[in-house]
C-alpha atoms as a PDB file:
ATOM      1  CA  UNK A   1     175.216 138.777  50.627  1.00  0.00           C
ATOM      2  CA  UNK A   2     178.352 141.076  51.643  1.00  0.00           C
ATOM      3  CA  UNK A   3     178.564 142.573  54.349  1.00  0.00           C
ATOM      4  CA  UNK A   4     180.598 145.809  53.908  1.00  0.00           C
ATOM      5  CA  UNK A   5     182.442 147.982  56.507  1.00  0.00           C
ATOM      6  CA  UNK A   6     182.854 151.560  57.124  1.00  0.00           C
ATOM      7  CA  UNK A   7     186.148 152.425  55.451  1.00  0.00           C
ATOM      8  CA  UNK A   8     185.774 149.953  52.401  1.00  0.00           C
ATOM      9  CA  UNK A   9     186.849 150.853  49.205  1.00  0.00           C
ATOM     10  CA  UNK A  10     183.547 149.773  46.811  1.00  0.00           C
ATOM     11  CA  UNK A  11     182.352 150.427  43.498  1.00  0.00           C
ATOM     12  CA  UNK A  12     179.060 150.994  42.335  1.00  0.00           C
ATOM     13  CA  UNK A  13     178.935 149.643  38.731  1.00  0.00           C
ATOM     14  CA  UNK A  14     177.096 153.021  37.453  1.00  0.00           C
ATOM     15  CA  UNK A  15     178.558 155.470  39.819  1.00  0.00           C
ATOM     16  CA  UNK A  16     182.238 154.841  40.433  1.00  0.00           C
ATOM     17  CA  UNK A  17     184.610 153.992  42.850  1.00  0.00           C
ATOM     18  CA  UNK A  18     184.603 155.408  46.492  1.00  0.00           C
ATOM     19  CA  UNK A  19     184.789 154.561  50.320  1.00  0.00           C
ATOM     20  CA  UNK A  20     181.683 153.594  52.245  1.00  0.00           C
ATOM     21  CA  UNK A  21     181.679 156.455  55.338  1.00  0.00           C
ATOM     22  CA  UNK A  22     178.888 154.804  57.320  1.00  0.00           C
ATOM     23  CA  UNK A  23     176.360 153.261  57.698  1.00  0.00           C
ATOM     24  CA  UNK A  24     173.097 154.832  58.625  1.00  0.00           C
ATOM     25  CA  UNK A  25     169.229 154.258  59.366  1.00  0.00           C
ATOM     26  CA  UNK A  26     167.064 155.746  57.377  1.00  0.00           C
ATOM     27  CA  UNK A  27     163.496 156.225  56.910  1.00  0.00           C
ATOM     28  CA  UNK A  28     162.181 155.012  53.698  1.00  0.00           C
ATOM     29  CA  UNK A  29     158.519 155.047  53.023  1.00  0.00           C
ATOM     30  CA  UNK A  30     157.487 154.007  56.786  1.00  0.00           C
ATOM     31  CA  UNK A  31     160.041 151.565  57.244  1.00  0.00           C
ATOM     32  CA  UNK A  32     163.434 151.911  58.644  1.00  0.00           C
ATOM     33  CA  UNK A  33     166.426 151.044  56.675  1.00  0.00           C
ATOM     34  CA  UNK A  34     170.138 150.472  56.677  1.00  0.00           C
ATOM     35  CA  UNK A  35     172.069 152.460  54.117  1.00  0.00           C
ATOM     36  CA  UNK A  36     175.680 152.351  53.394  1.00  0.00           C
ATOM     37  CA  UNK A  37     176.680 156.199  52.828  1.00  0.00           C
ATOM     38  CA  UNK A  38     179.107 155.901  49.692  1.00  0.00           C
ATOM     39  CA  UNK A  39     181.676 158.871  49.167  1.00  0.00           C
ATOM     40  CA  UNK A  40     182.261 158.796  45.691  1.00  0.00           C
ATOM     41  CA  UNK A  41     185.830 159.564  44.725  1.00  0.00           C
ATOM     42  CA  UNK A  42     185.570 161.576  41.590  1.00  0.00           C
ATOM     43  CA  UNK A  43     181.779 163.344  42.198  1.00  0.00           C
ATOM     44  CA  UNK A  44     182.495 164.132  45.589  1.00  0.00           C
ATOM     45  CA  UNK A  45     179.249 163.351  46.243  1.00  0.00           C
ATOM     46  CA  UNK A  46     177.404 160.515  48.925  1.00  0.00           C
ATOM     47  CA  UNK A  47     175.279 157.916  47.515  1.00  0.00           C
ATOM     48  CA  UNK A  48     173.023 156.137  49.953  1.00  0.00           C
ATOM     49  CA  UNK A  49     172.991 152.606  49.103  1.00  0.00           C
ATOM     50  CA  UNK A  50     170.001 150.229  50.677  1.00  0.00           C
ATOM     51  CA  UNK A  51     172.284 147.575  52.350  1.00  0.00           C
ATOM     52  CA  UNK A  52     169.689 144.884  51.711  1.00  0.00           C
ATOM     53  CA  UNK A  53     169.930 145.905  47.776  1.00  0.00           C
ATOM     54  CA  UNK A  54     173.568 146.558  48.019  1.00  0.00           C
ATOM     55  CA  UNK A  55     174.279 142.865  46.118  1.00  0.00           C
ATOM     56  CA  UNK A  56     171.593 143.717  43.174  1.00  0.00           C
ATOM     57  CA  UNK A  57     172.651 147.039  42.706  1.00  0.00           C
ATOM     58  CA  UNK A  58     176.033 144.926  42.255  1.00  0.00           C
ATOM     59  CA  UNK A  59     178.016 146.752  44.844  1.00  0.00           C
ATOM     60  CA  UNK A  60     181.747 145.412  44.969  1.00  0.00           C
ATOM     61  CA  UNK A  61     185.063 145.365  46.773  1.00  0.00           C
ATOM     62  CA  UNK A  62     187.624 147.438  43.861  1.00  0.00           C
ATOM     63  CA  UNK A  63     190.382 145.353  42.234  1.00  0.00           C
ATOM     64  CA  UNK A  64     193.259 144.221  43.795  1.00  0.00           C
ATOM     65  CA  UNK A  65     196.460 146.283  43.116  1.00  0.00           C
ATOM     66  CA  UNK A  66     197.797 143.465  40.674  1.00  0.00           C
ATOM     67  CA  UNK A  67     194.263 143.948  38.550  1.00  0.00           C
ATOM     68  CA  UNK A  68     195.004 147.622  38.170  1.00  0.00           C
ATOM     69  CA  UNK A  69     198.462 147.084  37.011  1.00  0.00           C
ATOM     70  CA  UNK A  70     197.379 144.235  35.031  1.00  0.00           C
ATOM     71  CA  UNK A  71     194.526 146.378  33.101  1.00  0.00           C
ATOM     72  CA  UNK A  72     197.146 149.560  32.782  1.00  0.00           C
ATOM     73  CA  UNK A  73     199.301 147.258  30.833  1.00  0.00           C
ATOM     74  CA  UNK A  74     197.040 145.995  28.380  1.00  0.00           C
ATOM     75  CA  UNK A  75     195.551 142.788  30.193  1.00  0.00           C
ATOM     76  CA  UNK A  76     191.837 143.310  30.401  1.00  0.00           C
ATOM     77  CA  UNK A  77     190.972 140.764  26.835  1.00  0.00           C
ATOM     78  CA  UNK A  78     190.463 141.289  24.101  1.00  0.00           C
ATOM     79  CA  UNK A  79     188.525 143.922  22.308  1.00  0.00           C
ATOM     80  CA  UNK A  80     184.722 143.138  21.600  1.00  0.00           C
ATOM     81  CA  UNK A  81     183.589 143.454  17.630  1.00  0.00           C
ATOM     82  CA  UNK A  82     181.327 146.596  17.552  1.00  0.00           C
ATOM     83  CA  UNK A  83     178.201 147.005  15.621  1.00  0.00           C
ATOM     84  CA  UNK A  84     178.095 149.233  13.117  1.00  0.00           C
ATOM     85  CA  UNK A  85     174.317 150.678  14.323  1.00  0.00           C
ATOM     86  CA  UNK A  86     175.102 153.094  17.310  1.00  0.00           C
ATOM     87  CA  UNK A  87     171.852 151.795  18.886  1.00  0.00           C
ATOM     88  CA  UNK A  88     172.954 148.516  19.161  1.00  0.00           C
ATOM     89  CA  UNK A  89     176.618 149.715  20.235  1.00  0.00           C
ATOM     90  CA  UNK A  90     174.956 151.717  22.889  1.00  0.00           C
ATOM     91  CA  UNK A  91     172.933 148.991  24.040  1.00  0.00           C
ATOM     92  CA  UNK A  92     175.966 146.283  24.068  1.00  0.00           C
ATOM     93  CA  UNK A  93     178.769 148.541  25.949  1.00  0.00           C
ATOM     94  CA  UNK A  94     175.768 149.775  28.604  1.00  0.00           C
ATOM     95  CA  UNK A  95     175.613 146.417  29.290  1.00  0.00           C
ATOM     96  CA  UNK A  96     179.013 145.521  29.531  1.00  0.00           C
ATOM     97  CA  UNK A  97     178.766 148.812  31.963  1.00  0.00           C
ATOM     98  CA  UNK A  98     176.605 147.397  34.133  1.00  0.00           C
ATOM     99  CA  UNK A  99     177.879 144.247  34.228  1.00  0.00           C
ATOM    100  CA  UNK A 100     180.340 145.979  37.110  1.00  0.00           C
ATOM    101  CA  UNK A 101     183.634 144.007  35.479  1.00  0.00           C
ATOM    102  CA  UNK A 102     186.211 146.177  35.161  1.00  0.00           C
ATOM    103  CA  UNK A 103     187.338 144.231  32.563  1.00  0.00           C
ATOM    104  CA  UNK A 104     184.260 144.961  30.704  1.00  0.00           C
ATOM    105  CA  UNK A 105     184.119 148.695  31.030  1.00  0.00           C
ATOM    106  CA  UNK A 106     188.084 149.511  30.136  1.00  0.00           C
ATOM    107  CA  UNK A 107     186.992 147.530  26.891  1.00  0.00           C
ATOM    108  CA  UNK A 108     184.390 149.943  26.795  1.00  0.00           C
ATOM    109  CA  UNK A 109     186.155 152.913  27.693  1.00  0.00           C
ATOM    110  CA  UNK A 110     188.746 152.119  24.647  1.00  0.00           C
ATOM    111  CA  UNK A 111     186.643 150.889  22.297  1.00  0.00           C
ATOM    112  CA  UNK A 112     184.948 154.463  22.413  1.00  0.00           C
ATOM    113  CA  UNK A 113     187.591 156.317  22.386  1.00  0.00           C
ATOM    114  CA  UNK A 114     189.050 154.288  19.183  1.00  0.00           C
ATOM    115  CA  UNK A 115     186.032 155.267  17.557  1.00  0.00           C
ATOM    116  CA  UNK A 116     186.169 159.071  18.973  1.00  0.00           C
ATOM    117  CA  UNK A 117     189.639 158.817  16.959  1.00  0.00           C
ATOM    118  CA  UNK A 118     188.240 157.576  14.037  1.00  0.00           C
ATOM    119  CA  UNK A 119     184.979 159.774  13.964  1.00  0.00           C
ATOM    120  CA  UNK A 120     183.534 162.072  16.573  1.00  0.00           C
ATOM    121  CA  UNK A 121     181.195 160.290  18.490  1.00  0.00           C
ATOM    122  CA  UNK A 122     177.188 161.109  19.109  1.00  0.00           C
ATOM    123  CA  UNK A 123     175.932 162.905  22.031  1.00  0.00           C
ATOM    124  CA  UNK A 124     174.950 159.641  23.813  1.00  0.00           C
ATOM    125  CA  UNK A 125     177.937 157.686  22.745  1.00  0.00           C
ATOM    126  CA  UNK A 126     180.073 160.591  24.011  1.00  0.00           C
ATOM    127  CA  UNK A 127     178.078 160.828  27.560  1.00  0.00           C
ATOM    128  CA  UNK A 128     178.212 156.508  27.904  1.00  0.00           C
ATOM    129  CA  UNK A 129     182.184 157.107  27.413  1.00  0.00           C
ATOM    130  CA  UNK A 130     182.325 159.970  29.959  1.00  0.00           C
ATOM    131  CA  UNK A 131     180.327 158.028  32.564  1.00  0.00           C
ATOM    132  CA  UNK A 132     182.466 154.738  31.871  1.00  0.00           C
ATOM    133  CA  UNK A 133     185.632 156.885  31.945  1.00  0.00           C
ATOM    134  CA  UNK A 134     184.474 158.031  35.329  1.00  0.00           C
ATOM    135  CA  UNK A 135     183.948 154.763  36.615  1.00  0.00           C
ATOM    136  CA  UNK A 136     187.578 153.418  35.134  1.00  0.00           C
ATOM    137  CA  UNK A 137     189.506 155.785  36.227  1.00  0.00           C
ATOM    138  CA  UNK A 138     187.541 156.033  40.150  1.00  0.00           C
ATOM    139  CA  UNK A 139     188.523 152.371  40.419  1.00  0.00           C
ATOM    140  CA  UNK A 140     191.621 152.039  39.199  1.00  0.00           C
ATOM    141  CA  UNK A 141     192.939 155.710  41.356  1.00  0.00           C
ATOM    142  CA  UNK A 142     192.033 153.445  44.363  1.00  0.00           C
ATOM    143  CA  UNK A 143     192.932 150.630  43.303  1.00  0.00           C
ATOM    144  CA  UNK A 144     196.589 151.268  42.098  1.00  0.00           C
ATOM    145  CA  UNK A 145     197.195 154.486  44.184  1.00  0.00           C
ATOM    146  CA  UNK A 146     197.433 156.768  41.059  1.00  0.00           C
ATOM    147  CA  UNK A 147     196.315 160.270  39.868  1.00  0.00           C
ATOM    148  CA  UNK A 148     194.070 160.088  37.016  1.00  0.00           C
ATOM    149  CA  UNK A 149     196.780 161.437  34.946  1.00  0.00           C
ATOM    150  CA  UNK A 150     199.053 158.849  35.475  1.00  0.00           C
ATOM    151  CA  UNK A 151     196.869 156.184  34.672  1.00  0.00           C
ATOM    152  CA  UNK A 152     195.427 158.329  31.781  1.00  0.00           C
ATOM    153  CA  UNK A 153     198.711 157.876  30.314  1.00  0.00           C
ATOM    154  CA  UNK A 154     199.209 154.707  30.988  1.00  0.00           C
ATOM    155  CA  UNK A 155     195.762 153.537  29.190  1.00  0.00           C
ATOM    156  CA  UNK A 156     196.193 156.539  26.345  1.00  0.00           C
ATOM    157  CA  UNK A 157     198.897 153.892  24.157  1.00  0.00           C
ATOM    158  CA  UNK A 158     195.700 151.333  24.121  1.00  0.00           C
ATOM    159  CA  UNK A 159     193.355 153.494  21.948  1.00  0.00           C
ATOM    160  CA  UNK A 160     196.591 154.840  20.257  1.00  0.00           C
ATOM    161  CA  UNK A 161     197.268 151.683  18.547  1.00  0.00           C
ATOM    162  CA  UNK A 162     195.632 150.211  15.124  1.00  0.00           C
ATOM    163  CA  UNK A 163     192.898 147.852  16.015  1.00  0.00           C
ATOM    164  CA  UNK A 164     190.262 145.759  14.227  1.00  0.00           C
ATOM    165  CA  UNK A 165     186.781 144.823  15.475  1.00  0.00           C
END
């Protein structure tokens, strides 16, 4: 299990990116508790994370630098085919969500908005790409020491260009 520090950059793979503040006892149901008090970057909001749950909640250190860069240029794989049912689109890039790669969710996150360019997208579809959006963009600010703008246009020529899948 990892142990994290106050002051560590994490990300919670359906929150975002932000910096662990403490590190707190709690009472939860009768029992006392150790929480890791996450500032989240974007919501400006602290999430109390169990610290003996923080590994299956899949709470991580952020990229390195050099991953940021690397996904900003292009390097994150190749795109995944997408099914044609938006149930079973949903279902696939929520899971690739949660999976906490950030590999996984920037092919998400363009996938989506590839789509959004081609038609507009369903309610759900459009809330899963806000929320993986979020989470992109969290990580990769702390990760690269950007503005979301910057690295908006940086990632805006990858859904800009023709793709198959």
């Amino acid at each position: 299990m990892k142990v994290f520090s106050v002051g560590d950059h994490v990300i919670h793979p359906l929150h975002g990116a932000g910096t662990i503040t403490s590190i707190t006892i709690r009472q939860n149901g009768g029992k006392r508790q150790k929480y890791y008090a996450l500032h989240l970057l974007l919501d400006d909001i602290i999430l109390y994370i169990p610290v003996t749950c923080s590994h299956q909640v899949g709470l991580r250190y952020i990229c390195s630098r050099q991953k940021a860069v690397q996904i900003m240029e292009g390097n994150f794989g190749g795109l995944p085919p997408q099914p044609s049912s938006w149930n079973c689109r949903y279902r696939e890039n929520m899971e690739r969500i949660r999976s906490g790669d950030i590999c996984s969710v920037t092919q998400v996150v363009i996938c989506l908005r590839i789509r959004n360019r081609r038609r507009a997208l369903a309610g759900s579809e459009k809330r899963l790409l806000e929320s993986a959006e979020k989470i992109l963009y969290s990580e990769l600010m702390l990760a690269s020491g950007m503005g979301r703008e910057e690295i908006y246009k940086k990632l805006e020529p990858q859904w800009k260009r023709p793709r198959r899948y």
